[in-house]
N, C-alpha and C. Protein backbone atom coordinates (compact mmCIF):
# COMPACT_ATOMS: atom_id res chain seq x y z
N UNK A 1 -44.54 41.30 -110.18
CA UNK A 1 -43.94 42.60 -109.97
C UNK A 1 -44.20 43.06 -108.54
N UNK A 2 -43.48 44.03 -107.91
CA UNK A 2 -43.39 44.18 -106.62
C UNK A 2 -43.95 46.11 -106.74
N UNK A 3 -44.46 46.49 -106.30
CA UNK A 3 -45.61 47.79 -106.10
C UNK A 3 -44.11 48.26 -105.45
N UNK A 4 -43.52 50.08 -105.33
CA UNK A 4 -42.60 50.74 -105.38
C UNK A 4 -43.13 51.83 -105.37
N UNK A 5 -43.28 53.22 -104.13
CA UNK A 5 -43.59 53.90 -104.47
C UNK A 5 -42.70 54.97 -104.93
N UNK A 6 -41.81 55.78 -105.69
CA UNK A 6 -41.31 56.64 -105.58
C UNK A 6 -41.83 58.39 -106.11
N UNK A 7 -40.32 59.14 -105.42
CA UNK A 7 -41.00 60.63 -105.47
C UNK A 7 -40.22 60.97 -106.45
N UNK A 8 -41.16 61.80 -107.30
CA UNK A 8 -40.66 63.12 -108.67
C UNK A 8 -40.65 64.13 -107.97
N UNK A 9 -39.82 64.78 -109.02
CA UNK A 9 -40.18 66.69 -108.67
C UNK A 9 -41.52 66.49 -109.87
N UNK A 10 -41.79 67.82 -109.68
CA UNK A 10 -43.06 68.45 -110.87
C UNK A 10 -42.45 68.13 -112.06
N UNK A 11 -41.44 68.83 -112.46
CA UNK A 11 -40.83 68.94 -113.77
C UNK A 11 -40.74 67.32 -114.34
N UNK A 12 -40.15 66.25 -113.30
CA UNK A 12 -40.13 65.12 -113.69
C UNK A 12 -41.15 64.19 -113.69
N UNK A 13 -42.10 64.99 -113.13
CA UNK A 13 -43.55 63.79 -113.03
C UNK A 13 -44.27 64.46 -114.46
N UNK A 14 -43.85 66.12 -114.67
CA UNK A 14 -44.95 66.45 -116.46
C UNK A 14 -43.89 66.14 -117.51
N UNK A 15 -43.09 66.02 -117.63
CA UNK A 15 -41.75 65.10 -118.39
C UNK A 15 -42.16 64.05 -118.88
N UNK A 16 -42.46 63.34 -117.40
CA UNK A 16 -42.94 61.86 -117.89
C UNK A 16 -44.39 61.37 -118.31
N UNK A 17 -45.34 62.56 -118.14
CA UNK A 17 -46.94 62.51 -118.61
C UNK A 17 -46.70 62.84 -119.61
N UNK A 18 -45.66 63.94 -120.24
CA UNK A 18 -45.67 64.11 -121.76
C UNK A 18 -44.68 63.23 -122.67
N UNK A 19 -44.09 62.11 -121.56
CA UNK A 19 -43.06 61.63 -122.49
C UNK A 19 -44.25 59.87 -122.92
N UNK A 20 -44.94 59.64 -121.95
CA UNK A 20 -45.82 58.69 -121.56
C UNK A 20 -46.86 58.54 -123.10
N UNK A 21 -47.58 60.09 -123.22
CA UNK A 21 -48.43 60.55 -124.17
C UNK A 21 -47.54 60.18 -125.17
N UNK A 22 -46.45 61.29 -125.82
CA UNK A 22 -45.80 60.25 -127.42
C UNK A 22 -45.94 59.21 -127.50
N UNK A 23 -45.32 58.37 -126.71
CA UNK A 23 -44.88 56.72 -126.79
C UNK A 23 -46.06 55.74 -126.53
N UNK A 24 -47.65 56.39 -126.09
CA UNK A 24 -48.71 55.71 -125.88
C UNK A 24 -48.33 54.35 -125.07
N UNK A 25 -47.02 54.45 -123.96
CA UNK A 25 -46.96 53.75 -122.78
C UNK A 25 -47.33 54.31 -121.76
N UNK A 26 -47.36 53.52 -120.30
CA UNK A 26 -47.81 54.27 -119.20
C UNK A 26 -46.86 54.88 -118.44
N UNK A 27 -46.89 55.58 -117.53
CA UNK A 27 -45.64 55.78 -116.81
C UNK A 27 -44.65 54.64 -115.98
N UNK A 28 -45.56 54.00 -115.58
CA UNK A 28 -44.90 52.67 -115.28
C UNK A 28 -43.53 52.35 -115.87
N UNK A 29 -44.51 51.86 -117.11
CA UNK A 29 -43.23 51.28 -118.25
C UNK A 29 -42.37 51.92 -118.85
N UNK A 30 -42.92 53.27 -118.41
CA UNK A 30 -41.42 53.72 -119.10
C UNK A 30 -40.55 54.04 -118.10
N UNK A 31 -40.71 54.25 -116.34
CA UNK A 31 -39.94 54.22 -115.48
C UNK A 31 -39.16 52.62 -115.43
N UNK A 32 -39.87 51.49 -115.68
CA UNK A 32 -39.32 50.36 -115.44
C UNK A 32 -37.97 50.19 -116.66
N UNK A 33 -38.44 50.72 -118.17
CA UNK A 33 -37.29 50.68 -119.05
C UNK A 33 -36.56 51.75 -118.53
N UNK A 34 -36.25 52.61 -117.88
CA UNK A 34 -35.40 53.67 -117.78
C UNK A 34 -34.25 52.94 -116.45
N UNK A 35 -34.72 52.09 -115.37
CA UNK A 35 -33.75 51.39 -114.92
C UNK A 35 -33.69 50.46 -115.45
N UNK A 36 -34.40 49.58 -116.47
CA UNK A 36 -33.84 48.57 -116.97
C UNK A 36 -32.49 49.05 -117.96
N UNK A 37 -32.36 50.01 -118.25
CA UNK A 37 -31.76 50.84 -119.40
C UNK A 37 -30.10 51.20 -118.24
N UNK A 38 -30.11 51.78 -117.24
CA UNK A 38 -29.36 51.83 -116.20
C UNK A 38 -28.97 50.80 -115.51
N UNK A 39 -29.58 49.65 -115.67
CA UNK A 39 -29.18 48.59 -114.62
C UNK A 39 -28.01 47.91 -115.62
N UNK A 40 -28.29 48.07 -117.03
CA UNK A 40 -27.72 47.05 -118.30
C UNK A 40 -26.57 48.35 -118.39
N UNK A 41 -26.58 49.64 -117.96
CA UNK A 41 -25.12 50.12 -118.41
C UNK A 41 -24.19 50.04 -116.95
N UNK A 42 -24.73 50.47 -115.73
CA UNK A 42 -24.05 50.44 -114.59
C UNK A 42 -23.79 49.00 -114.62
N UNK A 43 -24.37 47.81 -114.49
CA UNK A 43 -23.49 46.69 -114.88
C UNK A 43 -22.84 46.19 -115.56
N UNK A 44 -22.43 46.36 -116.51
CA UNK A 44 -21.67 46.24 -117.44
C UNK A 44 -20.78 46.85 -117.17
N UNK A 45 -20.12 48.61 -116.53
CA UNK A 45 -19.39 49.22 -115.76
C UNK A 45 -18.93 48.18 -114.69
N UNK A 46 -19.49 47.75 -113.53
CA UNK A 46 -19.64 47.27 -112.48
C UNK A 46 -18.45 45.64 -113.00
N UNK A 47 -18.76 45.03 -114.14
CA UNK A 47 -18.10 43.71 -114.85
C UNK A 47 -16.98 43.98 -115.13
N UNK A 48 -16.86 45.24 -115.74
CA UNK A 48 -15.60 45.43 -116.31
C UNK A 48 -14.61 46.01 -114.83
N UNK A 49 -15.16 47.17 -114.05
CA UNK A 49 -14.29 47.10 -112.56
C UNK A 49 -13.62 45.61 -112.07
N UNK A 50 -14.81 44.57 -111.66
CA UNK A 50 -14.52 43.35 -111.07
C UNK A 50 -12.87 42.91 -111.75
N UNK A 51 -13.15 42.81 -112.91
CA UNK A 51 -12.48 41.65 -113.83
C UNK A 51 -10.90 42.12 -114.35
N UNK A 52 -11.17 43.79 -114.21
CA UNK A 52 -9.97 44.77 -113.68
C UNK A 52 -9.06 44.34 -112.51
N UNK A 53 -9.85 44.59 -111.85
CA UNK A 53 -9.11 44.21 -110.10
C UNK A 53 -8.87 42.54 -109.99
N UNK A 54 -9.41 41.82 -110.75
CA UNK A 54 -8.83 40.52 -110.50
C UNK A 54 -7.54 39.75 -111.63
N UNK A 55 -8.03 40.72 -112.29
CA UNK A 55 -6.78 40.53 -113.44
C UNK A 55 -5.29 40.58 -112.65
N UNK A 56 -4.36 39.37 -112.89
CA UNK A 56 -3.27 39.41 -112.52
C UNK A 56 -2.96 38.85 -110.68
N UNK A 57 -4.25 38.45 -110.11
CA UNK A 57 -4.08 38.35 -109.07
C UNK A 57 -3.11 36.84 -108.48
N UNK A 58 -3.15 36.29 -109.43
CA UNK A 58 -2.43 35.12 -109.65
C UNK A 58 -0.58 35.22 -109.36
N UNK A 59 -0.30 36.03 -110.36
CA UNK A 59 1.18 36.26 -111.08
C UNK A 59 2.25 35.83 -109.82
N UNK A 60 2.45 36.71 -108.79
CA UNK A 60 3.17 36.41 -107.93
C UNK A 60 2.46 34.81 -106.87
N UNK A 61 2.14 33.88 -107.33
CA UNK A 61 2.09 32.56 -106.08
C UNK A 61 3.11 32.46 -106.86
N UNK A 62 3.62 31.34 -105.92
CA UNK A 62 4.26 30.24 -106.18
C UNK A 62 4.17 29.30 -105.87
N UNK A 63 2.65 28.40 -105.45
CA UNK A 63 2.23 27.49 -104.71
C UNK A 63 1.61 27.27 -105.75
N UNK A 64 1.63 27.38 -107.03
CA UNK A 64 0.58 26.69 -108.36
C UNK A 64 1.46 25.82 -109.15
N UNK A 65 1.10 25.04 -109.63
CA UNK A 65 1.61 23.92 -110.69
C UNK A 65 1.89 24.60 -111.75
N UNK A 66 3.13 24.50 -112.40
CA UNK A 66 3.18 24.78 -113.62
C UNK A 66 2.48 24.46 -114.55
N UNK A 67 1.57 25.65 -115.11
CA UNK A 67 0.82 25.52 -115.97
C UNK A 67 0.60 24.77 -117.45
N UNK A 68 1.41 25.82 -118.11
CA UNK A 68 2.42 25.21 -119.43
C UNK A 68 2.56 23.64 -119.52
N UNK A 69 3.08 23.60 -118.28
CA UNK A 69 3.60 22.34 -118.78
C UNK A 69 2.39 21.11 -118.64
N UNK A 70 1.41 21.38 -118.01
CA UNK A 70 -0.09 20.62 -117.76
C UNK A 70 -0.21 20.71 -118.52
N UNK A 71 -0.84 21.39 -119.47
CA UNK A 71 -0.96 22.02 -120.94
C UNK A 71 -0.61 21.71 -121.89
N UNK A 72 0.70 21.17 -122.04
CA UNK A 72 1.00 20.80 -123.06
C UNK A 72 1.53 19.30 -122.73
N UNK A 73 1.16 18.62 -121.60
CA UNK A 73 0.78 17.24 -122.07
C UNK A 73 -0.35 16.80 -122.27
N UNK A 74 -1.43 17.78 -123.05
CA UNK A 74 -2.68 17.77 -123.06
C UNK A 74 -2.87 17.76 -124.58
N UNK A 75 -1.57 18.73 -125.46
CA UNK A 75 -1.86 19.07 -126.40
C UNK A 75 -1.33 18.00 -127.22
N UNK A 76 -1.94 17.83 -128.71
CA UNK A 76 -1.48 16.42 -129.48
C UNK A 76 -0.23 16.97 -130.14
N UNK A 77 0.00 15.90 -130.36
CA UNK A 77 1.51 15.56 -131.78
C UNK A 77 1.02 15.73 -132.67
């Protein structure tokens, strides 16, 4: 693990001493699940943008082999 220092306000540093106390984790770990928790939804956002914008980027060449027809001398009788 790599040492990180960051800054709270008050409200968010006794938030997290009283959120720390329920869950009998440290603050650490529960800052590390809270971007692990953000990293797994903003990427997943981030996958679905990509795969958006590349969708269809194909359609207009006309420098590709007909597909189909590769394809289906591939497929059996």
């Amino acid at each position: 693990m790599i040492r990180t220092q960051i800054y709270l306000t008050d409200r968010q540093r006794s938030e997290l001493a009283a959120i720390s106390k329920t869950f009998g984790k440290n603050q650490s770990e529960l800052i590390r699940e809270a971007i692990d928790s953000l990293i797994a939804k903003t990427g997943q956002s981030r996958r679905e943008i990509v795969l958006r914008e590349a969708a269809g980027i194909w359609k207009e060449r006309s420098d590709l082999p007909d597909f189909k027809a590769i394809r289906a001398e591939w497929d059996r009788d």
